[in-house]
Protein backbone atom coordinates (compact mmCIF):
# COMPACT_ATOMS: atom_id res chain seq x y z
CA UNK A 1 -18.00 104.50 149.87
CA UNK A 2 -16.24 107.54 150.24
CA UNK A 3 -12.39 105.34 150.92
CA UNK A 4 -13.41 102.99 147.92
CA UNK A 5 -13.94 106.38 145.27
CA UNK A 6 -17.72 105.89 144.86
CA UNK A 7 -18.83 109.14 145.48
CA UNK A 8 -18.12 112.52 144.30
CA UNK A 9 -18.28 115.36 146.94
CA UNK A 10 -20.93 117.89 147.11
CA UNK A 11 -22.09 120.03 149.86
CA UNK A 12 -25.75 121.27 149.02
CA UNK A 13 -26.65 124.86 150.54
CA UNK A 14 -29.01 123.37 152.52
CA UNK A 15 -26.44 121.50 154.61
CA UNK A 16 -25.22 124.76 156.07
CA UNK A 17 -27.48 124.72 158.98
CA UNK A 18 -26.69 121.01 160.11
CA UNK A 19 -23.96 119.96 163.06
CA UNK A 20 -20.92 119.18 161.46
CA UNK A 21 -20.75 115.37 163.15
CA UNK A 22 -23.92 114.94 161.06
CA UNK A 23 -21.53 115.54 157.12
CA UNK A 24 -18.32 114.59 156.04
CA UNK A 25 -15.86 117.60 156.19
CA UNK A 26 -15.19 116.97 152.59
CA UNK A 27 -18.57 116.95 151.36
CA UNK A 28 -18.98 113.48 150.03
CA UNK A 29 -21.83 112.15 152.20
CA UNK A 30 -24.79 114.18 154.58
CA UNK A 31 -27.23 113.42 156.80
CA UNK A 32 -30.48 114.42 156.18
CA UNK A 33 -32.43 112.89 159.87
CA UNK A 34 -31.70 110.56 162.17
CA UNK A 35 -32.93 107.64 163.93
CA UNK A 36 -32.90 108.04 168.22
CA UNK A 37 -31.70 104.54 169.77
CA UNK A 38 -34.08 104.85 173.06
CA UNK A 39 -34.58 102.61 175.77
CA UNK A 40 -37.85 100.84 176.11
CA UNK A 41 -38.61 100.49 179.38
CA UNK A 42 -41.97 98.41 181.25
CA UNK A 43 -43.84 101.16 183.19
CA UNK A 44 -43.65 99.84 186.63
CA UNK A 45 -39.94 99.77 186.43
CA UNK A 46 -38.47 101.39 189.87
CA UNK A 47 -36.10 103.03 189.10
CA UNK A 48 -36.93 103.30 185.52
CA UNK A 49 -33.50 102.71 183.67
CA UNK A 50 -32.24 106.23 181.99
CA UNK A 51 -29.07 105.08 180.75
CA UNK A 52 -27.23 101.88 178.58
CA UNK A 53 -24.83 101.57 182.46
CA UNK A 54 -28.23 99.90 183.33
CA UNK A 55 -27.21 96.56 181.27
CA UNK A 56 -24.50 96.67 183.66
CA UNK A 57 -26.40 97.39 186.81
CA UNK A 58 -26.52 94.98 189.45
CA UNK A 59 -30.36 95.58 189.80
CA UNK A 60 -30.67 94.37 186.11
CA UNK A 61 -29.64 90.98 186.00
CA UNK A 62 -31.24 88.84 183.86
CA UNK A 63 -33.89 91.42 183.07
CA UNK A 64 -32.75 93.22 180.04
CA UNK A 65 -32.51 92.17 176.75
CA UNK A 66 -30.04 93.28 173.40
CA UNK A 67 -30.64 92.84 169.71
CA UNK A 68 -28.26 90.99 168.22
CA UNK A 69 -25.14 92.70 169.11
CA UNK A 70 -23.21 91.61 165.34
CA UNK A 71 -26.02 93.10 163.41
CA UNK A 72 -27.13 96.56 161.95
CA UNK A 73 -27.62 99.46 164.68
CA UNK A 74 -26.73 97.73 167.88
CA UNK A 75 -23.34 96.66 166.62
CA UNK A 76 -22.72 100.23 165.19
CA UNK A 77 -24.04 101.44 168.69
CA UNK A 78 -21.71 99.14 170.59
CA UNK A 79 -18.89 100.23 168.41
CA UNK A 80 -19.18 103.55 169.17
CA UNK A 81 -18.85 102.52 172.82
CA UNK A 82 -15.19 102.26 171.85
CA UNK A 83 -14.29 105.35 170.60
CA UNK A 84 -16.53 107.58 173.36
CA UNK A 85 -14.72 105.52 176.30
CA UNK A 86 -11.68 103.60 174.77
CA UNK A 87 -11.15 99.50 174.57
CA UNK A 88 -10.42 99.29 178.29
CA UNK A 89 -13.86 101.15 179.53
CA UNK A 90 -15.99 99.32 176.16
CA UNK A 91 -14.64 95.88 177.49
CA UNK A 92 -15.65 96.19 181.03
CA UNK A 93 -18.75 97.44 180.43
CA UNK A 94 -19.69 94.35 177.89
CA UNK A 95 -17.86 91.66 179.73
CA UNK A 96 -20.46 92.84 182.74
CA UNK A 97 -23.05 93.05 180.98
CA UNK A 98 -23.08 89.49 179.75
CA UNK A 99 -22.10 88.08 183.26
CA UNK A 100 -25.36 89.66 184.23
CA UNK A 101 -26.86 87.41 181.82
CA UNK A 102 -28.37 90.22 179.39
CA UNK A 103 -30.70 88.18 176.74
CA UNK A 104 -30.47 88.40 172.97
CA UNK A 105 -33.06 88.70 170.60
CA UNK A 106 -32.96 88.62 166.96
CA UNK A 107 -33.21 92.14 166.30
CA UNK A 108 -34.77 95.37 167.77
CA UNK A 109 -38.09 94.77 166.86
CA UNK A 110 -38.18 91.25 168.99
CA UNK A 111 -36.36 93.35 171.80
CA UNK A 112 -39.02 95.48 172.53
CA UNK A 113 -41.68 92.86 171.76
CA UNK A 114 -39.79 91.10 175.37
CA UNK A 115 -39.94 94.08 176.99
CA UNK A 116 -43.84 94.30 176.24
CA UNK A 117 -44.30 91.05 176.96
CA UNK A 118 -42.94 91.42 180.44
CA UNK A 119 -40.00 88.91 179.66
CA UNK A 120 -37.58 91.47 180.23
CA UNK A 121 -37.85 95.04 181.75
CA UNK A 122 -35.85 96.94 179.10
CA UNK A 123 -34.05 96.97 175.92
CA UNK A 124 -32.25 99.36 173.89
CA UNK A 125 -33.81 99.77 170.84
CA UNK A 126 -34.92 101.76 167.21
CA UNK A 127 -37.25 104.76 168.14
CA UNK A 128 -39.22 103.46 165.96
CA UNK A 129 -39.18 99.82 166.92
CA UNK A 130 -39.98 101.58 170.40
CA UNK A 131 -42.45 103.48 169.23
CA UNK A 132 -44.21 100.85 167.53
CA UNK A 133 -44.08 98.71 170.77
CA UNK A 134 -45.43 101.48 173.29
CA UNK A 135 -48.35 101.11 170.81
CA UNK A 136 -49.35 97.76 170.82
CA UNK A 137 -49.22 98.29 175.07
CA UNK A 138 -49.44 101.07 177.08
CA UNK A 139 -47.55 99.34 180.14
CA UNK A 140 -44.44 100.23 178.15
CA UNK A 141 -42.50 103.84 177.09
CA UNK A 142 -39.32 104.76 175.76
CA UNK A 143 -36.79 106.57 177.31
CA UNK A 144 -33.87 108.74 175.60
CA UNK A 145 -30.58 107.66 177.21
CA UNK A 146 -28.15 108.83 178.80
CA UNK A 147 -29.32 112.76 178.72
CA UNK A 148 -27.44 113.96 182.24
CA UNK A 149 -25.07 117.08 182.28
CA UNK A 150 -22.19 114.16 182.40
CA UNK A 151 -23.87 111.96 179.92
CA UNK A 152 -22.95 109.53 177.32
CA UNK A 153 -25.71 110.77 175.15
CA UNK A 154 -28.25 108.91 172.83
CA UNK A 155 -26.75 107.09 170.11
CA UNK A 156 -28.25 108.41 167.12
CA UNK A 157 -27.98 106.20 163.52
CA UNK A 158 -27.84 108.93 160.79
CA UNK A 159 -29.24 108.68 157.70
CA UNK A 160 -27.34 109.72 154.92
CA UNK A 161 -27.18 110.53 150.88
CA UNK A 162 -23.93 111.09 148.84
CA UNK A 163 -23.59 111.85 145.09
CA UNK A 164 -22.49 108.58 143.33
CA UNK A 165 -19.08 109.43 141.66
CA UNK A 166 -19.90 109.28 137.67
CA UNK A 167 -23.79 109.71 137.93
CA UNK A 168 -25.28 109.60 134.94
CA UNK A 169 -28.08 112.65 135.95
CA UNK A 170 -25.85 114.70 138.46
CA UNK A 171 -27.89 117.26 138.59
CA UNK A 172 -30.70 115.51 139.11
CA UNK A 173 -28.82 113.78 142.27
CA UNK A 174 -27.68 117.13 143.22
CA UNK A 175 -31.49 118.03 143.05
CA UNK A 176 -32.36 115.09 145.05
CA UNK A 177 -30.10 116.07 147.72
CA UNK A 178 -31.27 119.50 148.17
CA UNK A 179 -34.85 118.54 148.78
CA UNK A 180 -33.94 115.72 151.47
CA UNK A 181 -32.13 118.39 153.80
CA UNK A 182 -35.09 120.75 153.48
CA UNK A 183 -36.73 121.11 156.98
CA UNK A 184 -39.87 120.01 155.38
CA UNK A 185 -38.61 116.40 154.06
CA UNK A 186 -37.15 116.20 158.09
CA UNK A 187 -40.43 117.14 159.26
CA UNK A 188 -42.15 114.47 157.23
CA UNK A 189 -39.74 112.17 158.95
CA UNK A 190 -40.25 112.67 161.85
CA UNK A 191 -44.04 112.47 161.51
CA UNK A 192 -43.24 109.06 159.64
CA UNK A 193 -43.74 105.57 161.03
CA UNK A 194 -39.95 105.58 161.70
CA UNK A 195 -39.90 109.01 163.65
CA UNK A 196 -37.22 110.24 162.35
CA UNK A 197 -35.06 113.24 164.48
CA UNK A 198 -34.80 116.34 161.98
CA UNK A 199 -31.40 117.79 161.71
CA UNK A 200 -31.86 121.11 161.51
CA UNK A 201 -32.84 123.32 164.63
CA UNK A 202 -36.48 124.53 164.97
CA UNK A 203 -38.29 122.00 162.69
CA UNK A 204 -41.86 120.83 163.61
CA UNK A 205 -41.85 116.99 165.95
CA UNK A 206 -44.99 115.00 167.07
CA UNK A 207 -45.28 114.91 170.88
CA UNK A 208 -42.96 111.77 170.01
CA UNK A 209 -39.64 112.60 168.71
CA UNK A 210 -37.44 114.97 170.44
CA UNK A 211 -35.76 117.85 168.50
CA UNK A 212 -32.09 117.70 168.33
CA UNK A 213 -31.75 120.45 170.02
CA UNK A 214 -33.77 119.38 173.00
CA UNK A 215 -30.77 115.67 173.19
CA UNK A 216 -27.76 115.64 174.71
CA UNK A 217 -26.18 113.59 171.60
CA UNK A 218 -23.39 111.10 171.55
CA UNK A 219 -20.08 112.20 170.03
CA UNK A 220 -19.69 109.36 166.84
CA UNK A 221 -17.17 109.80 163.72
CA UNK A 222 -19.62 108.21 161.52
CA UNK A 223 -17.06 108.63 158.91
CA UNK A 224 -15.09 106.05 160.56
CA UNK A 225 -17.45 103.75 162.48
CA UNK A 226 -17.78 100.89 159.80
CA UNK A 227 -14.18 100.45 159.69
CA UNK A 228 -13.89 100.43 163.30
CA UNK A 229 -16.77 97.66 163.38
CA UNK A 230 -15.30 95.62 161.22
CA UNK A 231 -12.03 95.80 163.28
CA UNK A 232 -13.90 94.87 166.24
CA UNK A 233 -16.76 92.34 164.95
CA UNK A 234 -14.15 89.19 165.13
CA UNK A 235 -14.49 90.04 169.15
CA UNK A 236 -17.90 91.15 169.33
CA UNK A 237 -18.86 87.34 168.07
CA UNK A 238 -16.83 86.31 170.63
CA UNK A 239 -17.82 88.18 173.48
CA UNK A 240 -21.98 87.68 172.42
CA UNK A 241 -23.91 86.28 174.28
CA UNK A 242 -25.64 82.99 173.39
């Protein structure tokens, strides 16, 4: 929105406190949580997978499944691939992954329904889709990725507000914006059905949701990842996997 002069920039006081990957250096969008992308995993998995390399893991074939790889977070998560190792690294990785015969599902939800099933033995999914799953069946649990000194990190989708360029109640908006990056709006979050991560260091979690202080994070330009996605998505419908 911010390329096609929607919004207007402002950078609320309570932003101060937030990592800088998490708001746009100019002020016209922040991030006021975010949502983990975690690996549910079946229980009885040995070794229980700890990192997306798994999909490419020998020891893996044909027992992991992937939401639709074109659609909402796990094509922004695959598209961030690219940036964090490059197009040579992001192709390798994918082009094993589907000889390995990775499933699809529709979406994340259906993912970690499979992995509860026992119709596959993992899937990288929502937290909250996780969540929801580990529920329903205790012979499942969720796993943040990728957390090793020389790790990727876990993906994380932020969610964001930005002041709409022309507003007809700015200071309302402005208003608005303040009270969503207030520790207690995160904390409500994260005690939310879609267990939310807070943003800012030191605010309250259920036994559920890590702090983001407690992740080792993965390095995105969320400023740019759309683009980037839409660059990629005439491959990524190639490469997918039927």
């Amino acid at each position: 929105m911010k390329a096609l002069g929607i919004t207007q920039p402002y950078v609320s006081p309570n932003a101060s406190a937030l990592p800088a990957m998490f708001k746009d250096n100019d002020g016209h969008w922040t991030a006021f949580s975010a949502r983990a992308r975690v690996l549910v995993v079946n229980s009885k998995a040995q070794p229980k997978p700890d990192s997306i390399l798994a999909y490419a893991d020998e020891r893996w074939r044909g027992k992991a499944v992937l939401a639709n790889p074109l659609l909402n977070t796990t094509a922004f998560n695959l598209t961030a691939l690219f940036d964090a190792w490059g197009e040579k690294r992001a192709w390798e990785f994918l082009n094993k992954v589907k000889s390995l015969g990775v499933k699809t599902s529709p979406g994340n939800g259906d993912s970690a329904v499979l992995v509860a099933s026992g119709q596959a033995e993992f899937s990288l999914v929502d937290i909250d889709d996780g969540l929801e799953a580990v529920r329903r069946n205790n012979g499942i649990e969720i796993r943040y990725p990728d957390q090793g000194t020389e790790g990727l990190g876990t993906f994380m989708v932020a969610n964001a507000v930005a002041l709409i360029r022309g507003a007809h109640h700015p200071d309302t908006a402005r208003k608005l914006i303040d009270y969503l990056l207030t520790a207690e709006t995160q904390r409500k979050l994260a005690f939310s059905a879609c267990a939310q991560t807070p943003l800012s260091q030191g605010v309250e979690v259920p036994s559920t949701v890590k702090r983001i202080e407690q992740l080792r994070v993965m390095q995105v330009n969320y400023s740019g990842i759309r683009k980037r996605l839409a660059e990629l998505r005439p491959q990524l419908r190639a490469w997918a996997p039927q």
